[in-house]
Every structure is written in C-alpha cells, then in structure tokens.
N, C-alpha and C. Protein backbone atom coordinates (compact mmCIF):
# COMPACT_ATOMS: atom_id res chain seq x y z
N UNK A 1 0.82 -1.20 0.00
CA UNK A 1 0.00 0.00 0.00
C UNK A 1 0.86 1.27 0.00
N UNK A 2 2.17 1.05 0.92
CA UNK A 2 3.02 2.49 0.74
C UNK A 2 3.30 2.62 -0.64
N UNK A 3 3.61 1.67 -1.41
CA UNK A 3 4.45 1.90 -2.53
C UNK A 3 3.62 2.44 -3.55
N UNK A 4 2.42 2.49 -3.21
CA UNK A 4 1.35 2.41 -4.76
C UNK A 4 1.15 4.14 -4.56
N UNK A 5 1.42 4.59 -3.66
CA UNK A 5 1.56 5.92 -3.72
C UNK A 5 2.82 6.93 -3.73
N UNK A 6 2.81 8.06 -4.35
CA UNK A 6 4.15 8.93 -4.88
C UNK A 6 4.52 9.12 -2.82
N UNK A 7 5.91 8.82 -2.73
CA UNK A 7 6.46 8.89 -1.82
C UNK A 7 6.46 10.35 -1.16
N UNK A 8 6.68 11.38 -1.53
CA UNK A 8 6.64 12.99 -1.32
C UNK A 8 5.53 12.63 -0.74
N UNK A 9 4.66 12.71 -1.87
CA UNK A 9 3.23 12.95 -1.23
C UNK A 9 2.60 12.16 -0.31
N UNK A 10 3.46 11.24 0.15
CA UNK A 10 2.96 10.17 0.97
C UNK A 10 3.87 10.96 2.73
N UNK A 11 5.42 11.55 2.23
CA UNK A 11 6.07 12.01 3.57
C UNK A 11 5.13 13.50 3.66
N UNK A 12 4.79 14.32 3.01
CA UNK A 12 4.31 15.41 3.01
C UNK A 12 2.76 15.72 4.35
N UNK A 13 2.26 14.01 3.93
CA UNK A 13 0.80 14.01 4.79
C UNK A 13 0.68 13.44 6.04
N UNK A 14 1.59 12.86 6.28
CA UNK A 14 2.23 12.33 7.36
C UNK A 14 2.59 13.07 8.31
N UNK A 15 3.88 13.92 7.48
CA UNK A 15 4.35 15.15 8.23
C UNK A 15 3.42 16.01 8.87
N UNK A 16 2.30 16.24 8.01
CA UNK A 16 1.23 16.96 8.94
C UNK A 16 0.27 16.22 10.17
N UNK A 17 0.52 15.22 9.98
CA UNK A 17 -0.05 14.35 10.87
C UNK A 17 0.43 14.37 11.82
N UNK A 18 1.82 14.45 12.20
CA UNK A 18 3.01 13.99 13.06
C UNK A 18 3.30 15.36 13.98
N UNK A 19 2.67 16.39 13.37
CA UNK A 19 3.06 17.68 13.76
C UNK A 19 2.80 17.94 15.67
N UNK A 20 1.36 16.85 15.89
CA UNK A 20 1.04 17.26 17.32
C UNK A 20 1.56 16.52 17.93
N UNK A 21 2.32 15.04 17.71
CA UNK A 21 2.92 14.40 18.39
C UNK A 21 4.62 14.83 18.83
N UNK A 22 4.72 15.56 17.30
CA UNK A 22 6.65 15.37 17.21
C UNK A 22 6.81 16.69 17.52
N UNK A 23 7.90 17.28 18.68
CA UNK A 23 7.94 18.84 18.40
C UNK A 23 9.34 18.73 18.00
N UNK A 24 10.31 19.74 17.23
CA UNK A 24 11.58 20.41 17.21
C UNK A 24 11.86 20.64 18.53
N UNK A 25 13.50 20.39 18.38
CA UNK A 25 14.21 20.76 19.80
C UNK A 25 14.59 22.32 19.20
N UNK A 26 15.13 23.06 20.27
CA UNK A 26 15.25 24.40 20.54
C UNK A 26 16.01 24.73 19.34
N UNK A 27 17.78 23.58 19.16
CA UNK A 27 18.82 23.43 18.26
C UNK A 27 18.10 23.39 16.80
N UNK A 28 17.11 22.86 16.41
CA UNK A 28 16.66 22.65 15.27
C UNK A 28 16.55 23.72 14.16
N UNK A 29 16.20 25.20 14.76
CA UNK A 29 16.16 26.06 13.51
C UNK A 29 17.91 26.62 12.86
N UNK A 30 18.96 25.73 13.63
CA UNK A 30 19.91 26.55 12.83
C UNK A 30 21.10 25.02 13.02
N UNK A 31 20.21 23.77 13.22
CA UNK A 31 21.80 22.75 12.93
C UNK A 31 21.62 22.47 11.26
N UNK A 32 22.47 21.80 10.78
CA UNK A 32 22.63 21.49 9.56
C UNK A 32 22.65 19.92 9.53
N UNK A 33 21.49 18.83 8.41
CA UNK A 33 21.50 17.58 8.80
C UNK A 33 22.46 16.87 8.28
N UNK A 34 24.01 17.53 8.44
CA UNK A 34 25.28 16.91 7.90
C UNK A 34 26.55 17.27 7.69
N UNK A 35 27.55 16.61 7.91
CA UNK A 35 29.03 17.54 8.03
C UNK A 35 29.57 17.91 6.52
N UNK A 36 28.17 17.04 5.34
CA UNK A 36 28.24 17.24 4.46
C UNK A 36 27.75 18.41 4.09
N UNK A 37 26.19 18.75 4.62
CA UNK A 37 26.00 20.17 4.14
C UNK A 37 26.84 21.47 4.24
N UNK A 38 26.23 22.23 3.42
CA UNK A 38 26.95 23.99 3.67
C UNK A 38 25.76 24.56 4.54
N UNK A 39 24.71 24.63 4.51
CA UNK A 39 23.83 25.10 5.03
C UNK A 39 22.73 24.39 6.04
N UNK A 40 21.73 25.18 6.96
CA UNK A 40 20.39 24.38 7.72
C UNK A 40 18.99 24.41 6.64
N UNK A 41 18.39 23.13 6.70
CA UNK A 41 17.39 23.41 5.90
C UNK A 41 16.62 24.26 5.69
N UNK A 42 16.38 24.89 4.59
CA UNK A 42 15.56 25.79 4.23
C UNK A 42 14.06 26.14 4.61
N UNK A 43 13.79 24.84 4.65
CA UNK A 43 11.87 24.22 4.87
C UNK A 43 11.57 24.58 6.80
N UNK A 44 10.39 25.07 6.99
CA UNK A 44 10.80 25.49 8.06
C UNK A 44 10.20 24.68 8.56
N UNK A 45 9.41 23.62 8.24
CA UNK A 45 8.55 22.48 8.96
C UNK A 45 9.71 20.87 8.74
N UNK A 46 10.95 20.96 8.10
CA UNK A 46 12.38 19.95 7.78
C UNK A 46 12.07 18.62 8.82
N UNK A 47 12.02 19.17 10.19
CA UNK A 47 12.19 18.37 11.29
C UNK A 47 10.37 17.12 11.42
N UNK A 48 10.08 17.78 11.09
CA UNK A 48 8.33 16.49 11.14
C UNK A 48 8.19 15.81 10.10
N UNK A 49 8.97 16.24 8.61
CA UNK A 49 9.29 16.17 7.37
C UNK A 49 10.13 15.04 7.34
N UNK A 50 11.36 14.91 7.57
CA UNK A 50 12.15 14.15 8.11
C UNK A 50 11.85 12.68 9.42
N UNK A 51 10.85 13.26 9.93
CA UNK A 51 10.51 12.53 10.70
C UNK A 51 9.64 11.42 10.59
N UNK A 52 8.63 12.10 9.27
CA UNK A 52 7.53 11.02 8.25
C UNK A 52 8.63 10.09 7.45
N UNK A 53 9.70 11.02 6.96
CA UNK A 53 10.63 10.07 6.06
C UNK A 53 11.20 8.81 6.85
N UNK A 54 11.66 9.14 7.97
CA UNK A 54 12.35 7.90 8.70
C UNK A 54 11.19 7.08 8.76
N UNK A 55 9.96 7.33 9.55
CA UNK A 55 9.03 6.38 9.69
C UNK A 55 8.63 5.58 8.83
N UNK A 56 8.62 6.14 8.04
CA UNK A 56 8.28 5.55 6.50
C UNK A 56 9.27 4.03 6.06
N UNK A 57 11.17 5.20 6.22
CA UNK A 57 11.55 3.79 5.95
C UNK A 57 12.21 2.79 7.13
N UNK A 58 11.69 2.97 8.00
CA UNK A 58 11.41 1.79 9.39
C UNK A 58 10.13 0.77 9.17
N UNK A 59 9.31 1.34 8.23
CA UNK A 59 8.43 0.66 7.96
C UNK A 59 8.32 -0.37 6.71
N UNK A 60 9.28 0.29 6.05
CA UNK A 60 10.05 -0.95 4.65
C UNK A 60 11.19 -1.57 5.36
N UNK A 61 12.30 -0.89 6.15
CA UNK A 61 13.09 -1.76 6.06
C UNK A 61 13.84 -2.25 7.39
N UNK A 62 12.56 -1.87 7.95
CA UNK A 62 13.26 -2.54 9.57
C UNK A 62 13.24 -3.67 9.87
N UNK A 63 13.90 -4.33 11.03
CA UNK A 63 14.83 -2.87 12.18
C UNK A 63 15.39 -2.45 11.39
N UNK A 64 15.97 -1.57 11.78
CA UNK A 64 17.01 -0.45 11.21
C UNK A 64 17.25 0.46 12.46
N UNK A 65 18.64 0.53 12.29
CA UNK A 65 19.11 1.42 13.77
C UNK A 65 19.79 2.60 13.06
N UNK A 66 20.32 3.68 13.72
CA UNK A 66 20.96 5.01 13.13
C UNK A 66 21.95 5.02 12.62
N UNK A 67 22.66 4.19 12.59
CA UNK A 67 23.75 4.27 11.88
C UNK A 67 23.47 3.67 10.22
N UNK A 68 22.23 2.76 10.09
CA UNK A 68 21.68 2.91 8.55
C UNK A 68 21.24 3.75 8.26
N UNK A 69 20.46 4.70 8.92
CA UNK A 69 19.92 5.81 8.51
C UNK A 69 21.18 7.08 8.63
N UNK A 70 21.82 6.90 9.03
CA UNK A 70 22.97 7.84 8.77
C UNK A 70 23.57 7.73 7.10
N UNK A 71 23.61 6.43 6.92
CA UNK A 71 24.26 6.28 5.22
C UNK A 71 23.05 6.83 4.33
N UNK A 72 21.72 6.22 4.92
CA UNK A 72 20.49 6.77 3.72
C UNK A 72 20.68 8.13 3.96
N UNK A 73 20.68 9.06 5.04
CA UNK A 73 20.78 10.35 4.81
C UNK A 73 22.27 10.87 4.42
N UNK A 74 23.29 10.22 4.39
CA UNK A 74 24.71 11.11 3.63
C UNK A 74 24.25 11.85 2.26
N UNK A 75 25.64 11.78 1.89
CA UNK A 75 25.62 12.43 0.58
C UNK A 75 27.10 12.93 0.04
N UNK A 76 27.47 13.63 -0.40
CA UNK A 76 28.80 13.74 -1.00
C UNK A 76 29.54 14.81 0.18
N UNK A 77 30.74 14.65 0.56
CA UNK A 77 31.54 15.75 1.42
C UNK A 77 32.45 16.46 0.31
N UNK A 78 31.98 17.75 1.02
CA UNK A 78 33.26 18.53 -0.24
C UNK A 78 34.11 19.03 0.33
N UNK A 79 35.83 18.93 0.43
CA UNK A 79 36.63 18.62 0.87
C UNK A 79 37.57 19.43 0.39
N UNK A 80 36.71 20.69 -0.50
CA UNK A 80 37.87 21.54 -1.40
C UNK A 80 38.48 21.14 -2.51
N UNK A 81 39.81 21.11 -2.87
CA UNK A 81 40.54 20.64 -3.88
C UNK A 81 40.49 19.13 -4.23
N UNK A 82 39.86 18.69 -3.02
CA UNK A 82 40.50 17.17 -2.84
C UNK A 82 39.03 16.37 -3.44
N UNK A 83 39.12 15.44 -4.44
CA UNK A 83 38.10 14.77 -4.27
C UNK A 83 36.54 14.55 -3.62
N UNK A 84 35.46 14.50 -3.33
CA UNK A 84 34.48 14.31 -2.72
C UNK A 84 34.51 12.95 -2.56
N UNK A 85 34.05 12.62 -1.34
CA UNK A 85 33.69 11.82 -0.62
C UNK A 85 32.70 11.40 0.16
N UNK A 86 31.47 10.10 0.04
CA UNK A 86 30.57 9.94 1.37
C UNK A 86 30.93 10.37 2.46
N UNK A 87 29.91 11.12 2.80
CA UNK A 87 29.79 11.74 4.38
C UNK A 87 28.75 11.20 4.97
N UNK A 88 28.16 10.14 6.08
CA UNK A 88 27.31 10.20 6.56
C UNK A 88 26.57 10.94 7.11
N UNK A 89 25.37 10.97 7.18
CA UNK A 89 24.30 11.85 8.00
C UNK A 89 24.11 12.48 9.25
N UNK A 90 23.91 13.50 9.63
CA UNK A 90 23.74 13.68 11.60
C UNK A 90 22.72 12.82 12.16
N UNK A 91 24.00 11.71 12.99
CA UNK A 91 23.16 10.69 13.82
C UNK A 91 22.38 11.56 15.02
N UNK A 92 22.72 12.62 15.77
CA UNK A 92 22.03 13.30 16.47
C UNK A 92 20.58 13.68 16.38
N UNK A 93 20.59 13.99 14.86
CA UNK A 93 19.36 14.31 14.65
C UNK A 93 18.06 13.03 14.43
N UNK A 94 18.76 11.97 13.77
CA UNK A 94 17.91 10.85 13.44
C UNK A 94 17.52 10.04 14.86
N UNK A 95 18.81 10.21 15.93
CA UNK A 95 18.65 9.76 17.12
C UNK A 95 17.18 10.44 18.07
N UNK A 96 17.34 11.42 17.96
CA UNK A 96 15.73 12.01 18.50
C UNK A 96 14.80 12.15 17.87
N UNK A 97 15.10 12.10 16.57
CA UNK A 97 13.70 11.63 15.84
C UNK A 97 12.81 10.03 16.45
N UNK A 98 13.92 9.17 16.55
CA UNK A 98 13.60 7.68 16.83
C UNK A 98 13.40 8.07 17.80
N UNK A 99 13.83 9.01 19.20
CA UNK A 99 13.59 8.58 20.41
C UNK A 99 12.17 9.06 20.47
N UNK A 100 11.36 10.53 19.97
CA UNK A 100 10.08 11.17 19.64
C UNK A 100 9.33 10.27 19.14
N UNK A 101 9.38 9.12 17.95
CA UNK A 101 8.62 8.63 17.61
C UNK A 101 8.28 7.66 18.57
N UNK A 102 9.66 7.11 19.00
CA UNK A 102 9.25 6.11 20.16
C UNK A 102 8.62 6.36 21.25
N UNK A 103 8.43 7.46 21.78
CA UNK A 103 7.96 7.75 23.03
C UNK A 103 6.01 8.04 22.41
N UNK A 104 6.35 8.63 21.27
CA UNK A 104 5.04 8.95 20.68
C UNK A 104 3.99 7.29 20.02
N UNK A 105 4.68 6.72 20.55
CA UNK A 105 4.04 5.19 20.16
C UNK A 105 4.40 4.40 18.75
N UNK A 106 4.87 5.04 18.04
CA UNK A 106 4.83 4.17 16.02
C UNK A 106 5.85 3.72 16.08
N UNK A 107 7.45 3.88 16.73
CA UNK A 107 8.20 2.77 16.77
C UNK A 107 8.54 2.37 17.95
N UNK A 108 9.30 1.05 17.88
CA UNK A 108 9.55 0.29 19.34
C UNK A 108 11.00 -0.67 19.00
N UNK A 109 11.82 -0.50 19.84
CA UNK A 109 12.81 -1.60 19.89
C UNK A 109 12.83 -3.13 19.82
N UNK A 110 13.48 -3.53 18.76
CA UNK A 110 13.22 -5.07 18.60
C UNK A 110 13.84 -5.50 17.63
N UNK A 111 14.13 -6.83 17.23
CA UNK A 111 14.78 -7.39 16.64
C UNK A 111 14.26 -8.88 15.58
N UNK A 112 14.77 -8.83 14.55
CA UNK A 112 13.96 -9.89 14.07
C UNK A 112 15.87 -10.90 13.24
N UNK A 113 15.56 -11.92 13.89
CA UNK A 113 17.01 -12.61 13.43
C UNK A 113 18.25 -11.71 14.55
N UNK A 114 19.41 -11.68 13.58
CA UNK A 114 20.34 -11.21 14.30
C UNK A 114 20.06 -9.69 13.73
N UNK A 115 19.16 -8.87 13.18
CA UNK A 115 19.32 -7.52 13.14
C UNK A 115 18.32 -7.29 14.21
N UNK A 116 18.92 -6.20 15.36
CA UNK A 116 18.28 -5.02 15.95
C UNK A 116 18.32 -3.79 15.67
N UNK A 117 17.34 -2.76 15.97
CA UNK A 117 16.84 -1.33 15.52
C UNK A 117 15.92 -1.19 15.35
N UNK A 118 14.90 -0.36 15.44
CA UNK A 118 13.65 0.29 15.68
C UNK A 118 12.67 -0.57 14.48
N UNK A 119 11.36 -1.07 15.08
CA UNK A 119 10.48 -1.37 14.05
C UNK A 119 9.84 -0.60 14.25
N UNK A 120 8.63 -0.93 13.26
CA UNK A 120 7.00 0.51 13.38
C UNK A 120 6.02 -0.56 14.46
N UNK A 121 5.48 0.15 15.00
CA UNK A 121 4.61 -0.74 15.72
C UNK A 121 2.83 -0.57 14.97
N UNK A 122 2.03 -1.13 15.26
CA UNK A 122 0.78 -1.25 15.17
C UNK A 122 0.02 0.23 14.82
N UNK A 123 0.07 0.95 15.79
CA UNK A 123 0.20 2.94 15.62
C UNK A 123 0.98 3.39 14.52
N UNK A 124 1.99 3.16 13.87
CA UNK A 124 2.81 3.23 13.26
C UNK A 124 2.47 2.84 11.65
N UNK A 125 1.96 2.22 11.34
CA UNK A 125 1.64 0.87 10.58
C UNK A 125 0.30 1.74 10.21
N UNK A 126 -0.73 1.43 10.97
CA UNK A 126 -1.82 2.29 10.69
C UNK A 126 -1.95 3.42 10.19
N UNK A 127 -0.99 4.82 11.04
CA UNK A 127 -1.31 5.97 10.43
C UNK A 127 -0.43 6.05 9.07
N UNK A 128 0.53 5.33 8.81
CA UNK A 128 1.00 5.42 7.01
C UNK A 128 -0.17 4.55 6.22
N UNK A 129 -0.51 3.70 6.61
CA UNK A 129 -1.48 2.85 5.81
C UNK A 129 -2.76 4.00 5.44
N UNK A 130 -3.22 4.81 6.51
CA UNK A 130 -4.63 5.71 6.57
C UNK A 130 -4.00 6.82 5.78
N UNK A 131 -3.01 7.16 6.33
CA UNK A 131 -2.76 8.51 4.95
C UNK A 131 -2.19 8.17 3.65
N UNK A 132 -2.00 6.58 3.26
CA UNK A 132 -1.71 5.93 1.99
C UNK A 132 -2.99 6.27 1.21
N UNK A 133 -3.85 5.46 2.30
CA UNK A 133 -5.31 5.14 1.70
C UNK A 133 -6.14 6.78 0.84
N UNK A 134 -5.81 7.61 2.18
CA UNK A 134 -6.52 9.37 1.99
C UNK A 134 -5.63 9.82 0.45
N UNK A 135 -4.92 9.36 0.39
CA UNK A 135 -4.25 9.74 -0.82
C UNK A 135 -4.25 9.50 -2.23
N UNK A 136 -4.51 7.89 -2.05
CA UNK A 136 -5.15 7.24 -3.19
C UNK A 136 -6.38 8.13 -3.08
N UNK A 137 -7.21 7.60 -2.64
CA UNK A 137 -8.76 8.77 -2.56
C UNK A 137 -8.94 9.73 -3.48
N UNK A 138 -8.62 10.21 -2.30
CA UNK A 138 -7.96 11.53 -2.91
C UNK A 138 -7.58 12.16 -4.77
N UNK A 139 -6.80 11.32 -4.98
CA UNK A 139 -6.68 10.86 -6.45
C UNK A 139 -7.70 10.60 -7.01
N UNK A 140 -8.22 10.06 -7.22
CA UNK A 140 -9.76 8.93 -7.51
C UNK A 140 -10.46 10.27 -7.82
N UNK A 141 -10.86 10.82 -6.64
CA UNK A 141 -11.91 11.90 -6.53
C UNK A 141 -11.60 12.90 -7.22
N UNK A 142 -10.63 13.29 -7.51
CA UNK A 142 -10.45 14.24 -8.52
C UNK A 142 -10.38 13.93 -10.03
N UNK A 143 -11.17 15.00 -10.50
CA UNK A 143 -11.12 15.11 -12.03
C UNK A 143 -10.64 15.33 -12.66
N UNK A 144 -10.30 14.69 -13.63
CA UNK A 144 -9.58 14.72 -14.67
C UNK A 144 -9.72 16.51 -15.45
N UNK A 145 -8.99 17.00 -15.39
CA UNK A 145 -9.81 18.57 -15.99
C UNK A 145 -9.66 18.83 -17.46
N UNK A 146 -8.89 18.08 -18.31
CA UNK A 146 -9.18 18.02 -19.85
C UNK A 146 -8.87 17.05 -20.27
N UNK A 147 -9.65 16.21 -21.06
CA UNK A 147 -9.36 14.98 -21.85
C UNK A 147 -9.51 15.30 -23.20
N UNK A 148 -8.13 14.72 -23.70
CA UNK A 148 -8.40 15.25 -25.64
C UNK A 148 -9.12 14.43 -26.23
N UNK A 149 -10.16 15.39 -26.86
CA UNK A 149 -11.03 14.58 -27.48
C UNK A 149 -10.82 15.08 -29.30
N UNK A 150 -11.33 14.60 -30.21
CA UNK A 150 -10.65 14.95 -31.53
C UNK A 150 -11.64 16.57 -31.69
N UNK A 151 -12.66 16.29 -30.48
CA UNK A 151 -13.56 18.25 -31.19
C UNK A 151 -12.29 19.07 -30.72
N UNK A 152 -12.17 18.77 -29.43
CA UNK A 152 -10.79 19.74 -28.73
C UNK A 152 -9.64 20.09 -29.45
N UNK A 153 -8.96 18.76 -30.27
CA UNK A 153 -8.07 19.21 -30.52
C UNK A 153 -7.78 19.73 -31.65
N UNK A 154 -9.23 19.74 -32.64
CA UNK A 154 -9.43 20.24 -33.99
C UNK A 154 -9.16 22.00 -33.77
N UNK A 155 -10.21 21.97 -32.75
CA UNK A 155 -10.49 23.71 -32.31
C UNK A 155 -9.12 24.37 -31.61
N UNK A 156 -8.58 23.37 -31.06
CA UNK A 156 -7.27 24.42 -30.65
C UNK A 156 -6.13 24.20 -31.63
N UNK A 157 -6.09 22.96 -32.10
CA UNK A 157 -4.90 23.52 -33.43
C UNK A 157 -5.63 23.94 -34.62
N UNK A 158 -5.58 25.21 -35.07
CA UNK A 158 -6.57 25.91 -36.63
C UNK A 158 -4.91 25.65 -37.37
N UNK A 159 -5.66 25.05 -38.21
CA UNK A 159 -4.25 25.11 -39.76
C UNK A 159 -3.72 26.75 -39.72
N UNK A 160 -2.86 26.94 -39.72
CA UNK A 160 -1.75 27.85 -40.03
C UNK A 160 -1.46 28.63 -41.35
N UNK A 161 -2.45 29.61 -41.98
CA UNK A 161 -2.11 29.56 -43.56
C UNK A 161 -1.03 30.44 -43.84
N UNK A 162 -0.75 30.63 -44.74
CA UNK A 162 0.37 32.01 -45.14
C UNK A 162 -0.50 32.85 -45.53
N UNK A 163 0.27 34.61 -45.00
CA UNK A 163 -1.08 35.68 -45.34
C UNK A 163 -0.69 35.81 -47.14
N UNK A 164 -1.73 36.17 -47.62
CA UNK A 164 -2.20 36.22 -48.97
C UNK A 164 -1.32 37.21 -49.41
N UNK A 165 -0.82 37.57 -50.46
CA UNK A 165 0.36 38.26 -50.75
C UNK A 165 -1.26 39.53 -51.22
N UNK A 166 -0.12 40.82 -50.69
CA UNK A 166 -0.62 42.15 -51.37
C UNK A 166 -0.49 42.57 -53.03
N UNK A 167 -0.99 43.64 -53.46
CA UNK A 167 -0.84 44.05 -54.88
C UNK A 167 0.18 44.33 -55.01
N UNK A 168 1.19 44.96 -54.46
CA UNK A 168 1.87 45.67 -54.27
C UNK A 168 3.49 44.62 -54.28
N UNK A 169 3.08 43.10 -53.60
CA UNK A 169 4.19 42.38 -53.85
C UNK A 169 4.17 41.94 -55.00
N UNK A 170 2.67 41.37 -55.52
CA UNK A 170 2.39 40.51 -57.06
C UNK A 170 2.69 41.61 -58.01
N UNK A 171 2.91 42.72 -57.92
CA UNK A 171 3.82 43.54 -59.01
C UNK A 171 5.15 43.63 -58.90
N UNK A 172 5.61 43.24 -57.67
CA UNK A 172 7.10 43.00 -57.48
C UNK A 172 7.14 42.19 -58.25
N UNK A 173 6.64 41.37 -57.70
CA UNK A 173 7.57 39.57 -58.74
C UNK A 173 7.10 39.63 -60.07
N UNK A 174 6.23 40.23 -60.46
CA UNK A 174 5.62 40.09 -62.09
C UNK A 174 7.08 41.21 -62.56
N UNK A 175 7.00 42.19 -62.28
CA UNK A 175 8.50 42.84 -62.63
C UNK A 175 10.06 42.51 -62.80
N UNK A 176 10.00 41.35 -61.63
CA UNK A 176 11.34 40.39 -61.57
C UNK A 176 11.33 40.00 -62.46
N UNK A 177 10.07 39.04 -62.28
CA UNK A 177 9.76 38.13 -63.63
C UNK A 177 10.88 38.52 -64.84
N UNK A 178 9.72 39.68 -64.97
CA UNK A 178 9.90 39.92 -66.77
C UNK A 178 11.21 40.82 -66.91
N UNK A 179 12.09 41.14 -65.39
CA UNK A 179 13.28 41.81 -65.95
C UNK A 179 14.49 40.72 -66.28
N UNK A 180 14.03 39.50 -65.32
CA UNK A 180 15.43 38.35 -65.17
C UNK A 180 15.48 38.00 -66.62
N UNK A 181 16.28 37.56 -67.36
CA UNK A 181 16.69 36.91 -68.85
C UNK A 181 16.09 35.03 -68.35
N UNK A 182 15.58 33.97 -68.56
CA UNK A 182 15.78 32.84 -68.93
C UNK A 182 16.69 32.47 -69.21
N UNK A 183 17.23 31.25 -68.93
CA UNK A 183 18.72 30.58 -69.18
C UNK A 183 18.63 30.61 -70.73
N UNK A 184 17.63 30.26 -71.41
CA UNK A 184 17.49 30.28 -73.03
C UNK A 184 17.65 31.30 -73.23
N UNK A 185 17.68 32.32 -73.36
CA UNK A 185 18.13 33.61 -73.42
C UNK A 185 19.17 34.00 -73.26
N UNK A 186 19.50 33.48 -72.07
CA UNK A 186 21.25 34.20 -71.76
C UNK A 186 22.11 33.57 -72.32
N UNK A 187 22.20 32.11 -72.97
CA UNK A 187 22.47 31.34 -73.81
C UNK A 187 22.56 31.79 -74.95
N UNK A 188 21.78 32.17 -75.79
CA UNK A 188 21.63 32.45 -77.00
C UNK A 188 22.13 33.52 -77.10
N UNK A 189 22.04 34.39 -76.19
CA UNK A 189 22.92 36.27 -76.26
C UNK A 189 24.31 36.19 -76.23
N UNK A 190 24.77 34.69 -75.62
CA UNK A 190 26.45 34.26 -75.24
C UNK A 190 26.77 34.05 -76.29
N UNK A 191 26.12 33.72 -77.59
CA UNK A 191 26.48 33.22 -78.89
C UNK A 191 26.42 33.84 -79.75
C-alpha cells in the first residue's frame, strides 16, 4: 500500500499528521542535517518532514538502527581541492527523531534474526497505511480537468495559412519576372 503511492506525497501528509505528536528541539532552527552540508534546511517544517521520512523507511526496512539511517541520509563531502567523498548523516538528529517517535508510540525496539533497531509498531503501521489510503482517494476523486477529445483538438490547433500576398508584392515579382533573362536567353545572347 506504501508503494502504490508517490512517496513525497505520501512524507508530506504524514508530516502533517506527526506535527502534534513530534515537536523540534530548541537546536533545530539553525543545525545542519550533515558535516556534508553547507547550510540548515531551508523548509521550516524539515524536522516532522524528516521525521515522516524515517518512519516511513522503518516501515520498509526494519529494524534499522541510526547508523543505517545515517548512510540513507549522507551524501557527498566537499573537501575543497580534494576529491568528494561519502559523508554520513547527523546521527544526532535521526537519534531524537527515533527517540520522539518512540515515546510517541509508532516505533519500538526489537529485533527480528540477528538484526536489531527500531520497528513501526501497530500505531505506526496504521497511520501510514490511513494517509496511503486518503491519498489514493484523494486521487480517484479528482477530475480529470481536460481529456483530448478529436472536437478539442481540432479547435485548438486551426491550420496555419500564409497571409495572402498584397498588390503591391504581385507587381514585385511580375517585374522580376519579366526583368530576369531565362537561361534560353542568356544562352543564346552568349552566342
């Protein structure tokens, strides 16, 4: 059910969902989520945003503990002259995301085999499944707002003519005409 919907739009509704459970820490409007970035995110809602994203993929690919989610969030380090290089992600930040969600009920510590790290729990599971579902919907219910049909597309493409030449050009060229010589002509004058 997650997958059958566009992922954005799947972290986007979430995020608003998540807003009364998850708050930002104080640090949040000016850390940066990486030793890779130059800058703090732009988005001023980043942190609940981020927070739908992890849930999301605890919910495909858990457990999963922070130090996987440190590699899914890297990205390139720029290092100046020197080559770029993977930089992993700020575990700080993914670390209180998991601890917020956890305390907020959708994930829980556990292990399946020899991997441990956070699964989604039951709460968890549900509210991505319900805002999967509102989304598909959602879709459905809306209309299509133009379908080409052959009247439509007759009426918006009109053939293209060339404008009709003036009097004023058709005495141009009748003048060319009759001043240019014919190759039979210029032929016969060469001789």
């Amino acid at each position: 059910m997650l997958q059958t919907v566009p992922t954005n739009t799947l972290i986007e509704a979430t995020a608003k969902k998540l807003k009364k459970d998850i708050t930002p820490p104080s640090w949040a409007s000016f850390v940066k989520t990486g030793a890779h970035k130059e800058r703090p995110p732009a988005h001023p809602d980043w942190w609940t945003i981020r927070a739908a994203a992890i849930l999301r993929t605890v919910c495909l690919r858990g457990p999963i503990g922070t130090e996987k989610l440190r590699i899914k969030y890297g990205g390139k380090g720029n290092r100046g002259v020197k080559p770029e290089h993977f930089t992993k992600g700020s575990g700080s930040i993914i670390r209180h995301i998991l601890q917020q969600l956890e305390k907020a009920g959708y994930l829980a510590k556990g292990e399946k085999g020899t991997h441990k790290g956070r699964v989604i729990t039951k709460k968890g599971l549900l509210l991505l499944h319900q805002t999967a579902k509102e989304i598909k919907e959602s879709k459905k219910s809306t209309p299509i707002t133009q379908q080409k049909t052959p009247q439509t597309t007759q009426a918006t493409h009109k053939k293209h003519k060339a404008p009709e030449p003036t009097k004023q050009a058709e005495q141009n060229q009748q003048t060319h005409q009759s001043t240019e010589p014919t190759k039979k002509e210029s032929s016969q004058a060469e001789a």
